[in-house]
Structures are given as C-alpha cells and as structure tokens.
Protein backbone atom coordinates (compact mmCIF):
# COMPACT_ATOMS: atom_id res chain seq x y z
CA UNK A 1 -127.42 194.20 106.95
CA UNK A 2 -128.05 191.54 109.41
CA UNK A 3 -125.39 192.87 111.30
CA UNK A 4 -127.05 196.41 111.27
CA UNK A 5 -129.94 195.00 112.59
CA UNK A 6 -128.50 193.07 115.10
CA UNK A 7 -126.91 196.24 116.70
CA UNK A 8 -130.17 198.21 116.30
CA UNK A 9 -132.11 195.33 118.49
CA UNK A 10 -129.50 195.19 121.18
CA UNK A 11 -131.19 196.06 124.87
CA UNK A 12 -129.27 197.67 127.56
CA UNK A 13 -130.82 195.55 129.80
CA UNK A 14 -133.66 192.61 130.09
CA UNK A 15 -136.06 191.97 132.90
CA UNK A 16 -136.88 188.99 133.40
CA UNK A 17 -139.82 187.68 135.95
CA UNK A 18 -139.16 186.24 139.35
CA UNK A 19 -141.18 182.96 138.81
CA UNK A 20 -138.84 181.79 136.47
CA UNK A 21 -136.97 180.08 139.79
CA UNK A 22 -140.59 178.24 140.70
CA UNK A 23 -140.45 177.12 136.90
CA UNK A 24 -140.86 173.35 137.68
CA UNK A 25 -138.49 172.44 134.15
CA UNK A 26 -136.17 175.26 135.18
CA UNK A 27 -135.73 173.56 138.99
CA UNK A 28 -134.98 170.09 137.10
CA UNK A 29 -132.05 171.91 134.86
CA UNK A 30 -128.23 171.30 136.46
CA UNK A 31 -126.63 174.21 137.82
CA UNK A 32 -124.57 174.72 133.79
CA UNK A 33 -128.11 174.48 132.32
CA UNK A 34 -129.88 177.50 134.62
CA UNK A 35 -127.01 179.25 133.60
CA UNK A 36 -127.23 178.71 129.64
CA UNK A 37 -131.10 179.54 129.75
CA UNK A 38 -130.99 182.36 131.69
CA UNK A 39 -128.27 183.58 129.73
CA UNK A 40 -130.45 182.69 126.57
CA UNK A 41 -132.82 185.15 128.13
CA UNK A 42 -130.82 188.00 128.69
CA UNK A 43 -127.84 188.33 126.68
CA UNK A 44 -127.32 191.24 124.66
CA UNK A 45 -128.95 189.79 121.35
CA UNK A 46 -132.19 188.32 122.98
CA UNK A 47 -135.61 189.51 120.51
CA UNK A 48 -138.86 190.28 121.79
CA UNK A 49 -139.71 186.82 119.70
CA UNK A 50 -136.81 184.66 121.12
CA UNK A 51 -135.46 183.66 117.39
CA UNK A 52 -132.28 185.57 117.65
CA UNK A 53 -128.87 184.43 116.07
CA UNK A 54 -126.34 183.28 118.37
CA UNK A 55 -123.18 180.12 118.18
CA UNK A 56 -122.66 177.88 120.54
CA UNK A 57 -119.19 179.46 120.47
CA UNK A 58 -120.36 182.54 121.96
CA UNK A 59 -122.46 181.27 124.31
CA UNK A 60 -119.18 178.92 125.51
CA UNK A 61 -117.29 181.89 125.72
CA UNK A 62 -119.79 184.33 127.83
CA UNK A 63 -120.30 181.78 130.29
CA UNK A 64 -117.18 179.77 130.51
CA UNK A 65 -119.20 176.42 130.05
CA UNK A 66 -117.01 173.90 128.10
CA UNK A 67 -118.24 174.06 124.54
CA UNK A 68 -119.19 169.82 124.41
CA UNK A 69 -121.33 170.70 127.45
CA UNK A 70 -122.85 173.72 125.40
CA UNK A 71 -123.76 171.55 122.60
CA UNK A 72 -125.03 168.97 124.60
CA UNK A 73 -127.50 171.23 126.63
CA UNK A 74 -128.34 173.08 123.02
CA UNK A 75 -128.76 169.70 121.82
CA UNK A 76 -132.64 169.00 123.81
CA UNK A 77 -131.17 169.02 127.45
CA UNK A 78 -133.43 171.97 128.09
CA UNK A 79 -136.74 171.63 127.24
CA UNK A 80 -137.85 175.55 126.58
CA UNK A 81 -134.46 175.83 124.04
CA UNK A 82 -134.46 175.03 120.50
CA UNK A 83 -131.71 175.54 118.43
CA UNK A 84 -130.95 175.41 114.80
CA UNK A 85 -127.51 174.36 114.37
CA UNK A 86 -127.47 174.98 110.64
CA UNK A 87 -128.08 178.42 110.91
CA UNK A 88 -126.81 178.96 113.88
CA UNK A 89 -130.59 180.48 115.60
CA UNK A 90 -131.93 179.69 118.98
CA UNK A 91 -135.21 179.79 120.26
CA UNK A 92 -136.79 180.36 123.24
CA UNK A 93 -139.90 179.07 124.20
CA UNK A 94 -141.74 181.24 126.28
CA UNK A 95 -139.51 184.38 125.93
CA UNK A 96 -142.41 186.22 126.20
CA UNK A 97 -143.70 185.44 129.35
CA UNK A 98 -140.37 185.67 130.85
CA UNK A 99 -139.56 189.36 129.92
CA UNK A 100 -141.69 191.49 129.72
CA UNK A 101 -141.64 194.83 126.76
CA UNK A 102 -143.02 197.77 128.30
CA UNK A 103 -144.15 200.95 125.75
CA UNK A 104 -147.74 200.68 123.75
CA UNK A 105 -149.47 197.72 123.47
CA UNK A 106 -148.75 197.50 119.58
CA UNK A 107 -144.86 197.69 120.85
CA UNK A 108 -144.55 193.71 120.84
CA UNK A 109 -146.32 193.19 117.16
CA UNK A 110 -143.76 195.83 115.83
CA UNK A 111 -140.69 194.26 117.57
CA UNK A 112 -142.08 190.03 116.53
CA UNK A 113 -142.81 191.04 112.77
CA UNK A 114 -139.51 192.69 112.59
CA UNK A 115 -137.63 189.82 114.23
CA UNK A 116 -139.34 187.64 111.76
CA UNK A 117 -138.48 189.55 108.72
CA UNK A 118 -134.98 189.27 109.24
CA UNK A 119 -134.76 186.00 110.23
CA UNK A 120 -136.29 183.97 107.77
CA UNK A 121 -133.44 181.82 106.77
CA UNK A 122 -134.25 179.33 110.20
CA UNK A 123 -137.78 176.83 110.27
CA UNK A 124 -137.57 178.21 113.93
CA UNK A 125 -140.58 180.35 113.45
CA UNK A 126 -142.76 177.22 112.68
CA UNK A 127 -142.05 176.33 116.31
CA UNK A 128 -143.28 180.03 117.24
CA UNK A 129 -146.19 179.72 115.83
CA UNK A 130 -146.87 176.02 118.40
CA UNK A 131 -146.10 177.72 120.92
CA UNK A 132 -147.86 181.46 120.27
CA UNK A 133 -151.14 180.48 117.90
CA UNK A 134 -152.51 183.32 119.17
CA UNK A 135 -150.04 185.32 116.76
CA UNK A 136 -150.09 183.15 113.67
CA UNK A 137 -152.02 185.92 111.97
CA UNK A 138 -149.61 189.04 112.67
CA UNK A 139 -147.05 186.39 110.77
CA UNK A 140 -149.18 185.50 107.62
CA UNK A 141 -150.15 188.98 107.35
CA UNK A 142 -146.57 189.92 106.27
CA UNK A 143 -147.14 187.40 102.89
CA UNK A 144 -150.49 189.03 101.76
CA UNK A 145 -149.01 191.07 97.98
CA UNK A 146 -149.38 194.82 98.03
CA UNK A 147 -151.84 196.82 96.77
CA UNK A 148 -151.56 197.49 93.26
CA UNK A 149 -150.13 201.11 92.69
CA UNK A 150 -152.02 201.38 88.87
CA UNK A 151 -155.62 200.73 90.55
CA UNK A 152 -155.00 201.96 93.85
CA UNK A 153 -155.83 199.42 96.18
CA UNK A 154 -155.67 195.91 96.86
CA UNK A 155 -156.45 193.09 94.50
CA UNK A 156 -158.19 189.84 96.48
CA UNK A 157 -155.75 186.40 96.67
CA UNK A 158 -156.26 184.35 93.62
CA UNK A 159 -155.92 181.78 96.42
CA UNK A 160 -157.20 182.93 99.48
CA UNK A 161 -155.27 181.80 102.48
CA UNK A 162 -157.05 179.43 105.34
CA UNK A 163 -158.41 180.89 108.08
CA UNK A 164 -157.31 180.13 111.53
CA UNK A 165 -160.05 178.39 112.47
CA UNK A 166 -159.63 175.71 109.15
CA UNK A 167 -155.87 176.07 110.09
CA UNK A 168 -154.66 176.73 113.21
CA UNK A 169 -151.09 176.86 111.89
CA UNK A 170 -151.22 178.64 108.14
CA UNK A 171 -147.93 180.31 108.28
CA UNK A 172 -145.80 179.22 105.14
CA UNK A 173 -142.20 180.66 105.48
CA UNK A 174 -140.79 181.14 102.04
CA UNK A 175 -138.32 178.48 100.96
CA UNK A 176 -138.91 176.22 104.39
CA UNK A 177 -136.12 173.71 105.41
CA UNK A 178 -138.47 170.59 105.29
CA UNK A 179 -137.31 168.90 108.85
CA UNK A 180 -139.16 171.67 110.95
CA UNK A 181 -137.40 169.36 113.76
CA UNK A 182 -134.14 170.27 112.77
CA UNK A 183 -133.31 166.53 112.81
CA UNK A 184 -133.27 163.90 110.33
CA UNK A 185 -134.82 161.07 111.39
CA UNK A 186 -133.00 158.68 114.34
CA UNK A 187 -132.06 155.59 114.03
CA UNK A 188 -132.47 152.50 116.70
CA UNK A 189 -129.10 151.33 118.10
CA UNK A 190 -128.60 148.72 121.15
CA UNK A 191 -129.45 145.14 122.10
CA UNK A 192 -132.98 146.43 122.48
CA UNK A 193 -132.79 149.20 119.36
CA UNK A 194 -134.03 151.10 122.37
CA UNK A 195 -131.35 154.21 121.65
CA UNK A 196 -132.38 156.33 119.44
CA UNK A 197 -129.50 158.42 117.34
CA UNK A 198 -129.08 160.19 113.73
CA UNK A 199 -126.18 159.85 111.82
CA UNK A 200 -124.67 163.39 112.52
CA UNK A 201 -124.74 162.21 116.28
CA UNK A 202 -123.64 158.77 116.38
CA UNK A 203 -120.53 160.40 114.21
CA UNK A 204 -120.03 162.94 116.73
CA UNK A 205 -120.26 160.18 119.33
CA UNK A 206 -118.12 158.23 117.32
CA UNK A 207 -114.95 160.46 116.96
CA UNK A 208 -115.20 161.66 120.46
CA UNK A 209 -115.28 158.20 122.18
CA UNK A 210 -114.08 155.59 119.43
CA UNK A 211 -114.06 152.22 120.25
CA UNK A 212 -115.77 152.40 123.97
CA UNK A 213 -119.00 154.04 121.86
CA UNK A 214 -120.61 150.26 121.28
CA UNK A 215 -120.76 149.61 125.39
CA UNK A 216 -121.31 153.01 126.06
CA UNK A 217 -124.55 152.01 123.79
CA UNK A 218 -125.09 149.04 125.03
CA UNK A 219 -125.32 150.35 128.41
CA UNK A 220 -127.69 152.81 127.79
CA UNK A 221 -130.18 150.56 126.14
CA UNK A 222 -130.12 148.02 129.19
CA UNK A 223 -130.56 150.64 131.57
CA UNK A 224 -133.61 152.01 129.18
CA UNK A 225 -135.21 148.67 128.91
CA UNK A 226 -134.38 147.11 132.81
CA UNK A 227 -135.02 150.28 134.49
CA UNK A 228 -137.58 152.18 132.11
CA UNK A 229 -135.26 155.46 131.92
CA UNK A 230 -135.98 158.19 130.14
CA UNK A 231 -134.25 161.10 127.80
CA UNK A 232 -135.40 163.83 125.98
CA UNK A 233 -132.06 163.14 123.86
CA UNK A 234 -130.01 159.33 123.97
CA UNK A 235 -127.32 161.54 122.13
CA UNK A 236 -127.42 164.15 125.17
CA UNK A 237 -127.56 161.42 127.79
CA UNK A 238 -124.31 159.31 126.76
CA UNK A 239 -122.27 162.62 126.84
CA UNK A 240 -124.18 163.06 130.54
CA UNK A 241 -123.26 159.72 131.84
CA UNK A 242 -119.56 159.84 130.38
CA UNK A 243 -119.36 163.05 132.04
CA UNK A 244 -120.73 161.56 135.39
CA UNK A 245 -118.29 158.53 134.93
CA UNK A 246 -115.33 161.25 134.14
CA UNK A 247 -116.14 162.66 137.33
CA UNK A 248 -116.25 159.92 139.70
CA UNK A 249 -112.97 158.04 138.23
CA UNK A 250 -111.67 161.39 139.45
CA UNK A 251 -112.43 161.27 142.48
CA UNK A 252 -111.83 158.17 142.58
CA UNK A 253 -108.11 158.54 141.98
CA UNK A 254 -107.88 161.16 144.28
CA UNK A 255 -109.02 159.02 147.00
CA UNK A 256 -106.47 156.27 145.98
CA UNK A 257 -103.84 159.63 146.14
CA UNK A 258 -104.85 161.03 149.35
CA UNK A 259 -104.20 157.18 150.86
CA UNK A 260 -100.97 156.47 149.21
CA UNK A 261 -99.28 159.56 150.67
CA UNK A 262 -96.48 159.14 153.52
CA UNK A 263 -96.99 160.56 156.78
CA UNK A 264 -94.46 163.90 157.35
CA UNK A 265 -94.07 163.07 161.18
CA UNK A 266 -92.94 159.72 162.96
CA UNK A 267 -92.87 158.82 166.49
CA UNK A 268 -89.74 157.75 167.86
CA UNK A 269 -88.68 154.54 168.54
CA UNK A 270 -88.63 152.38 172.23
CA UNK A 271 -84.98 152.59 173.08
C-alpha cells in the first residue's frame, strides 16, 4: 500500500525557486551538503509536505556521497533537514517555499493531508506543524469522528479540542513516539563535559574510531571551551574534523612522495 502510494506521488519533475542559492544556511553548507539538500528537494519521492520516506542508502547511492558522510549530514549538519532514522522519513523544512505546486489553490491542502495520512508512523509531522502553524488546523481536522450514519449528521466532541489560539500546536498524532527530537537525551563527555553525545552515537563513534575516540573527545572539548566553537551536532563535528585530518595526512604524504622521487635525467660529469 505504501508502496502504491509512493508511485502515485512520484513527480516528473520539481521546480524549485532561484533564491534558494542566496539562502544564507544554504551558502554555509559544503559543496556534499548543497548537493544532499537539493537532492532532498527534488528527487523523485519529494511530497508537497516534505515528510516523504527515503534511506540514507538511497540517497548514498543517487549521489555517490560516501554513506558515513550521508549520515553525518542527515545527522543535524544541515539545518532545514530532519530525519527520522527509525523510520527511515526525512523532512524538509521549508519545502514549501522552495517548490512551488501549481493547479487550484485547494491543490496543496489535498496533496499535505494525503501525505500525512500515510505517513503517520514518523513524529516528523510535529515538526511540520513548528514550522507551518498556519496549517495545524487542516491536520487536526483529519481526527474529528464522522458523522453518525443512524442520525445523520455529526455528533459534537465529548471533549472538544483546543482552539488555536489556546493552542497553537493541538495536533495529537495517534500513537506518538515520545522524543519528538528523535534523540534521547545527550550526555556530557570531555575534560569540560562540554561534548555533548547519546549513547547510539558515542557507539557509533566508538566502533568506527576505537581507541583514538577519548582524544578525539578531548580535543573537541578544549577547542569548545578555549576557542568558544560551535556545532549544531558534537557527533557530526568529530566525523568532520577526522575527515579534515584524513585529508590533510594525505596530502601530506603526497608531498613527502612527490620529494622522495629520483630525478629521470642527470647531467654529465667534468671529465
């Protein structure tokens, strides 16, 4: 079913608006990053919401960005994407005003109910609803019961719902995931507990860079607390600087390589 409606959302193409390259968080993104959110914004499975299904898998494959660098970008190194990696949804912030629908005005409604309908299963739409108030009530109206068909129309709530202005956020998604953050809580690691980690990421961490994890930690929280930096994500930032270090030690060698190599042409001796 969800694969049914998948196919019967697919676009043959998405517009998306110019300004996007004045975005002043999209000119901070590296060049990997612009690629993953404008993908994000134009694959084949983008909604009119932005909640669409989608593994970090695919998007590895369909751009050819290494899949740790995937995660670690899905993982709060861009600020518009938020991804649920328990059910595998993504959302994008501002979808919207990105790319536009064009048809009647009602077109948009139709398309976000829908979208929401079958995608229940992921706390994404809580984040929706932050970032488009404006359409918290086209959500709630999709939990009001239907009329009943003995009497013929509509029986009030025995408990009516709160209006948007006592709640500017009312919309209750059946069976919620409780962290609407998709992350347990961090915990403080460092000299300075200044780096913030969960569990799941400190093991990740853990099994990808064993022993050298502690200084890699170490050296994060003394650059945090000497030189004030700052991270949306300490998990995304230790994968950044390793990759930075990776880098230079590469070039690095290659330097040491381009010296070491023998001259193909001598001059002759002085008879």
């Amino acid at each position: 079913m969800v694969r049914d409606y998948q196919e019967e959302r697919m676009a043959k193409y998405r517009p998306i608006y110019t300004k996007i390259w004045r975005d002043p968080d999209f000119q901070e993104l590296e060049t990997d990053g612009k690629l993953i959110f404008v993908y994000l914004c134009t694959n084949e499975s983008v909604t009119e919401s932005g909640i669409y299904p989608i593994t970090a898998k695919t998007i590895s494959n369909d751009t050819d960005i290494p899949r740790d660098r995937v995660d670690e970008i899905l993982n709060g190194g861009i600020k518009n994407i938020v991804y649920d990696p328990e059910n595998h949804y993504v959302f994008v912030r501002k979808a919207i005003r990105y790319h536009p629908i064009g048809g009647k005005p009602d077109n948009r409604s139709k398309a976000i109910s829908t979208d929401y309908q079958h995608s229940l299963i992921t706390p994404l739409w809580q984040e929706f609803v932050k970032e488009y108030p404006e359409l918290a009530d086209l959500l709630q109206a999709l939990h009001q019961p239907l009329a009943n068909p003995l009497e013929g129309e509509s029986q009030p709530l025995a408990n009516p719902l709160p209006t948007p202005s006592a709640n500017p956020n009312p919309i209750l998604i059946p069976n919620p995931i409780p962290n609407l953050n998709l992350k347990e809580k961090s915990k403080k690691y460092g000299e300075f507990l200044n780096v913030l980690l969960t569990s799941e990421e400190y093991r990740k961490l853990e099994d990808k860079f064993n022993t050298s994890l502690p200084e890699m930690i170490e050296a994060l929280s003394l650059g945090i607390e000497r030189k004030g930096y700052k991270y949306r994500s300490h998990y995304a930032a230790i994968l950044s600087w390793h990759r930075k270090s990776e880098k230079e030690s590469k070039a690095a060698d290659e330097r040491v390589q381009q010296n070491r190599r023998v001259p193909t042409e001598y001059s002759e001796p002085y008879d």
